[in-house]
C-alpha atoms as a PDB file:
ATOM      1  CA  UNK A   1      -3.063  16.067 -11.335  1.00  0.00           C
ATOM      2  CA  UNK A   2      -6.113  16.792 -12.671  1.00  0.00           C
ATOM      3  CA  UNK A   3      -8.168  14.075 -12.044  1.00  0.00           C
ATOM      4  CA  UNK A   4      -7.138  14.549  -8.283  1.00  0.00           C
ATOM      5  CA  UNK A   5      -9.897  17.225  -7.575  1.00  0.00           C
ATOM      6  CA  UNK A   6     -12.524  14.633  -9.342  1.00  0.00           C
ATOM      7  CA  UNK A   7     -11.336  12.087  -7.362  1.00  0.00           C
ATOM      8  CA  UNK A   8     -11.549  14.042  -4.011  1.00  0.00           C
ATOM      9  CA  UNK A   9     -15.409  15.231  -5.556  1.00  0.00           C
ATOM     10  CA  UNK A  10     -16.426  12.008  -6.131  1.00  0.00           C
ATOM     11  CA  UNK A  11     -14.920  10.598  -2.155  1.00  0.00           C
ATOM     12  CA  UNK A  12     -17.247  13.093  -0.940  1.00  0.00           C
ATOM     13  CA  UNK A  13     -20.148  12.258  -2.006  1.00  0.00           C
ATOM     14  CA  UNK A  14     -19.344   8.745  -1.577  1.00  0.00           C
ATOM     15  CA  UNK A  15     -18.928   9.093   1.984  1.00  0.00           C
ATOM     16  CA  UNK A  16     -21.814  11.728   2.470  1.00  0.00           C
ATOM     17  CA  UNK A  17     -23.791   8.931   1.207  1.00  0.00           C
ATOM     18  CA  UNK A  18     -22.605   6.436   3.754  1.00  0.00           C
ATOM     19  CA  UNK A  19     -25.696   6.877   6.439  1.00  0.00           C
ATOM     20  CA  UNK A  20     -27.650   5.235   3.076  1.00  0.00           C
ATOM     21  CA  UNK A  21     -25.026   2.341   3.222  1.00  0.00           C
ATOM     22  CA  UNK A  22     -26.277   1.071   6.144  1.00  0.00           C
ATOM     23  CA  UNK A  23     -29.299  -0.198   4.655  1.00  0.00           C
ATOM     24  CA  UNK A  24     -30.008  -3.747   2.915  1.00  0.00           C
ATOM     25  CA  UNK A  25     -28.493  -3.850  -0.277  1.00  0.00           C
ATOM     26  CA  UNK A  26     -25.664  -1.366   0.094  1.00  0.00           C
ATOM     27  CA  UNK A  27     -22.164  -1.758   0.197  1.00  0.00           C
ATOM     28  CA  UNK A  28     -19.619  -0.046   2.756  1.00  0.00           C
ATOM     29  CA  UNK A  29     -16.530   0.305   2.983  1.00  0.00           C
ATOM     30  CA  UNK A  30     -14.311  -1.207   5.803  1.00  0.00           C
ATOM     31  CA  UNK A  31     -11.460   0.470   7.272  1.00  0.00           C
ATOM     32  CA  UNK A  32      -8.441  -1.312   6.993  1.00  0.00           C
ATOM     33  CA  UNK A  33      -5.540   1.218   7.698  1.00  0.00           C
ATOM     34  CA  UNK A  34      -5.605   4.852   9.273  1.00  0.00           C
ATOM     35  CA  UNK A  35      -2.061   6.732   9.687  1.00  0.00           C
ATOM     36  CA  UNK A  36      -0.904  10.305   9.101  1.00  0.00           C
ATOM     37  CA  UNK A  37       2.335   9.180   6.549  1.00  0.00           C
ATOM     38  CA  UNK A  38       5.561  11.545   6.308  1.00  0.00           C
ATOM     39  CA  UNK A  39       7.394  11.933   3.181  1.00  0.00           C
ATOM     40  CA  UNK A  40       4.564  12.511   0.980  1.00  0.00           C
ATOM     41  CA  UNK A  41       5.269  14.404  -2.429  1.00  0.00           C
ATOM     42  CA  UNK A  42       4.633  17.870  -2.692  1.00  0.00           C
ATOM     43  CA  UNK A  43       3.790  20.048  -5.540  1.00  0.00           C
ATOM     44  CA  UNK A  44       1.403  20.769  -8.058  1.00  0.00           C
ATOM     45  CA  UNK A  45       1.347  16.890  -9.127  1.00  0.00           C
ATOM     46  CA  UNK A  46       1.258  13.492  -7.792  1.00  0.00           C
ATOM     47  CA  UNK A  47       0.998  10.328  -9.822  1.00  0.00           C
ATOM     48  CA  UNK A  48      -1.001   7.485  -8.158  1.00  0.00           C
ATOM     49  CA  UNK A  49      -0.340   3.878  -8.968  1.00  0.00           C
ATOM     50  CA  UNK A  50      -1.759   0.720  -7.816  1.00  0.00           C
ATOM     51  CA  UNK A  51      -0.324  -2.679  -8.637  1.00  0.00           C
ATOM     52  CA  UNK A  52      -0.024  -6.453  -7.338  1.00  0.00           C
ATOM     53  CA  UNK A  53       2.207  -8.615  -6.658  1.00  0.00           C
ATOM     54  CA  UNK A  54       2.373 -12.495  -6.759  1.00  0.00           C
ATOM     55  CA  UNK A  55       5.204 -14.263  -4.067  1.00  0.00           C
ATOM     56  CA  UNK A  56       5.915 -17.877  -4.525  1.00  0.00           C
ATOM     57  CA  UNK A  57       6.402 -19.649  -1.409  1.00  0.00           C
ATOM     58  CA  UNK A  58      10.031 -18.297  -0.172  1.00  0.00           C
ATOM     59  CA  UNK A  59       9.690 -15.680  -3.054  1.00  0.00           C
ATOM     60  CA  UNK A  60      11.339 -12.278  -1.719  1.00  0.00           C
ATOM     61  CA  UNK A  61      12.126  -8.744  -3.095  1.00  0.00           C
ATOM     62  CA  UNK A  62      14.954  -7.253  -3.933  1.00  0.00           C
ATOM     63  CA  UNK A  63      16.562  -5.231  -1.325  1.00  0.00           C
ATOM     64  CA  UNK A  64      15.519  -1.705  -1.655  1.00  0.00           C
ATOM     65  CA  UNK A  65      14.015   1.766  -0.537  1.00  0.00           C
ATOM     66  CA  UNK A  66      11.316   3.859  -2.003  1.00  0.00           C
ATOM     67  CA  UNK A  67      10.977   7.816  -1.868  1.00  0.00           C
ATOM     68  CA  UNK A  68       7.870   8.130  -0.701  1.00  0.00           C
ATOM     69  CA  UNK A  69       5.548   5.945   1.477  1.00  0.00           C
ATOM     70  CA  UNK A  70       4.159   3.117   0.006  1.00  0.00           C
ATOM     71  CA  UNK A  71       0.908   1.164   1.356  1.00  0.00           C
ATOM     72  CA  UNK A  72       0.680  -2.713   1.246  1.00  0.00           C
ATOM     73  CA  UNK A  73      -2.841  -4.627   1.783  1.00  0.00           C
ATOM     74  CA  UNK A  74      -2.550  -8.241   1.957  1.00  0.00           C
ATOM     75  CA  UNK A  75      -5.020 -10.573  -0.619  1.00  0.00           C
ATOM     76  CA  UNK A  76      -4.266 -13.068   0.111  1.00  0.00           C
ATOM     77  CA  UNK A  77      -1.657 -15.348   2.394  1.00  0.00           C
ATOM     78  CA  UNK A  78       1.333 -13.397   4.420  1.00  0.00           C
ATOM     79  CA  UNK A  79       3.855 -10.834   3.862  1.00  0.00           C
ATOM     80  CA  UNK A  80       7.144  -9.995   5.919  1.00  0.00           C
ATOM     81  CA  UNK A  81       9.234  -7.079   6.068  1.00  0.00           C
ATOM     82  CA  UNK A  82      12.400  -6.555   6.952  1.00  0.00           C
ATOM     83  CA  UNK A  83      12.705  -2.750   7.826  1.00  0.00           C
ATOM     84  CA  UNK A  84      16.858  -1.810   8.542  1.00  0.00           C
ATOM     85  CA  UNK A  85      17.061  -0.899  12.351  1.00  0.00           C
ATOM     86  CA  UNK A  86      13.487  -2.381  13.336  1.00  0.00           C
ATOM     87  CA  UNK A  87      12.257  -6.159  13.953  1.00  0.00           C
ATOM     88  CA  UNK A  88      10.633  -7.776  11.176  1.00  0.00           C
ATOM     89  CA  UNK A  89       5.924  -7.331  10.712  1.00  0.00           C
ATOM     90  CA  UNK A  90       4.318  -9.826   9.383  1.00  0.00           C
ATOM     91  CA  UNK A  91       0.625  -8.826   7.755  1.00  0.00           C
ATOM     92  CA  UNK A  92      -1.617 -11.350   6.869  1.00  0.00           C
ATOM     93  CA  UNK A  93      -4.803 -11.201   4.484  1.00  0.00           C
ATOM     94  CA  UNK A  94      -7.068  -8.719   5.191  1.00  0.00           C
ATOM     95  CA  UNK A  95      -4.694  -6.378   7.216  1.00  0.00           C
ATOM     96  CA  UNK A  96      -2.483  -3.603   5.733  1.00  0.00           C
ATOM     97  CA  UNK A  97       0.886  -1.533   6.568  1.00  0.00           C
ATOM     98  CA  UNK A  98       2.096   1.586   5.294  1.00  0.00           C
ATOM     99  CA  UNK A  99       6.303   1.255   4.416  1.00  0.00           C
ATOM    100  CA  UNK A 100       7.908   4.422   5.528  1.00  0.00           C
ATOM    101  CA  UNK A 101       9.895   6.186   2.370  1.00  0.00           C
ATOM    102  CA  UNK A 102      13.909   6.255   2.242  1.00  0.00           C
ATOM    103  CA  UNK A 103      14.290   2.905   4.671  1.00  0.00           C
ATOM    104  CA  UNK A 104      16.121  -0.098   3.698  1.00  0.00           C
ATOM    105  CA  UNK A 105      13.962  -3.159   3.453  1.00  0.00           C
ATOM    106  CA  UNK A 106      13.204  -6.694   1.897  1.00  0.00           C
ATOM    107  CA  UNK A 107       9.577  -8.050   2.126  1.00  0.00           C
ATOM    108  CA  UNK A 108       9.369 -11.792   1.745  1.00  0.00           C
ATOM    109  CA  UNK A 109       6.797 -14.463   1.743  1.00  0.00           C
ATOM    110  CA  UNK A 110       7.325 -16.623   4.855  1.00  0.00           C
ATOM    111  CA  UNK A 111       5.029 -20.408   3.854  1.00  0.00           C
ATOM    112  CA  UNK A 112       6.753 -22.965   2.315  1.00  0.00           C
ATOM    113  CA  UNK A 113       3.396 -23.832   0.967  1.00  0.00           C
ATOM    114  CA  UNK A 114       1.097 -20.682   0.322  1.00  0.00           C
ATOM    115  CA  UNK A 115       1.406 -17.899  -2.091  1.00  0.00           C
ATOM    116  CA  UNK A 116       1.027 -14.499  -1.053  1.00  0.00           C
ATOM    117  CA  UNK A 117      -0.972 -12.111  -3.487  1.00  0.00           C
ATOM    118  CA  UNK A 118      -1.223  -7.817  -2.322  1.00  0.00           C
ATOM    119  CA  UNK A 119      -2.026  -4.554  -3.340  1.00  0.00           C
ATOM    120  CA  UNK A 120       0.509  -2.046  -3.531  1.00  0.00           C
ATOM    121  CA  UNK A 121      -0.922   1.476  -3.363  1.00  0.00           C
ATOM    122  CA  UNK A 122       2.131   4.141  -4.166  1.00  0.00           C
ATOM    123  CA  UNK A 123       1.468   8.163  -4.866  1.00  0.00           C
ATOM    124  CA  UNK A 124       4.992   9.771  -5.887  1.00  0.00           C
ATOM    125  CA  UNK A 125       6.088  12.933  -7.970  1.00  0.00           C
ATOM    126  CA  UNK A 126       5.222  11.981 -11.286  1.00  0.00           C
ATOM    127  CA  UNK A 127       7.892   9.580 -13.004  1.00  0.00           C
ATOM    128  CA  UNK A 128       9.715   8.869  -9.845  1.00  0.00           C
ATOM    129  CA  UNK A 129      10.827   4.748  -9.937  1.00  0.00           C
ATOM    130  CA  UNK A 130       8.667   3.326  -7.423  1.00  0.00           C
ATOM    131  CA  UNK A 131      12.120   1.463  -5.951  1.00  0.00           C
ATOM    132  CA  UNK A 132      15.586   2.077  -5.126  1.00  0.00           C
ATOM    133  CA  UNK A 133      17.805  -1.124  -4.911  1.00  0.00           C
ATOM    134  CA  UNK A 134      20.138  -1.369  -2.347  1.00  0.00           C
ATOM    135  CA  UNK A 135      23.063  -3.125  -1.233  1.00  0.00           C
END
């Protein structure tokens, strides 16, 4: 992808300029999530999408897997997933999770009475469908 290189550039000098941040008047960023993912695309492309999502109270997703890993961060409210063989995470606003690739799962909202609103950060082989449904 060609805008990857850029993209690296421009990280770079974003974070060489982070001793500056710590002055009045600058933004930094916060870490949220650190983790070395498996299952990452290879090859001489990668597309990179980022997109919300909106759950009703009780709202759910289909059942499903995706190829590669995908990273949630949570707006606003909570999220719970449902990962085959493993006991269900809940993340709450302001926390993320990365969802390992070719695992069976269903992410839900749990209130009765919130909605849940997140970010959904997902970097695949270029046309790849960001889910699999699942039985």
């Amino acid at each position: 992808m060609r805008a990857l290189p850029a993209l690296f550039a421009t990280l770079t000098v974003f974070t060489s300029s982070l001793a500056a941040a710590h002055e009045p008047g600058f933004a930094k960023p916060e870490p949220v999530l650190k983790q070395i993912a498996a299952g990452m695309p290879t090859g001489p492309q990668q597309e990179i999408r980022v997109m919300t999502a909106r759950f009703q109270p009780g709202d759910r997703t289909v059942t499903h897997t995706h190829r590669h890993p995908v990273t949630v961060y949570i707006l606003e409210g909570a999220f719970t997933l449902q990962l085959d063989g493993r006991e269900p995470v809940t993340i709450k606003a302001g926390e993320a999770m990365v969802e390992p690739p070719l695992t069976r799962m269903t992410g839900f909202n749990p209130s009765s009475v919130e909605q849940t609103r997140l970010v959904i950060f997902y970097v695949s082989t270029p046309d790849t469908p960001f889910l699999d449904m699942t039985q």
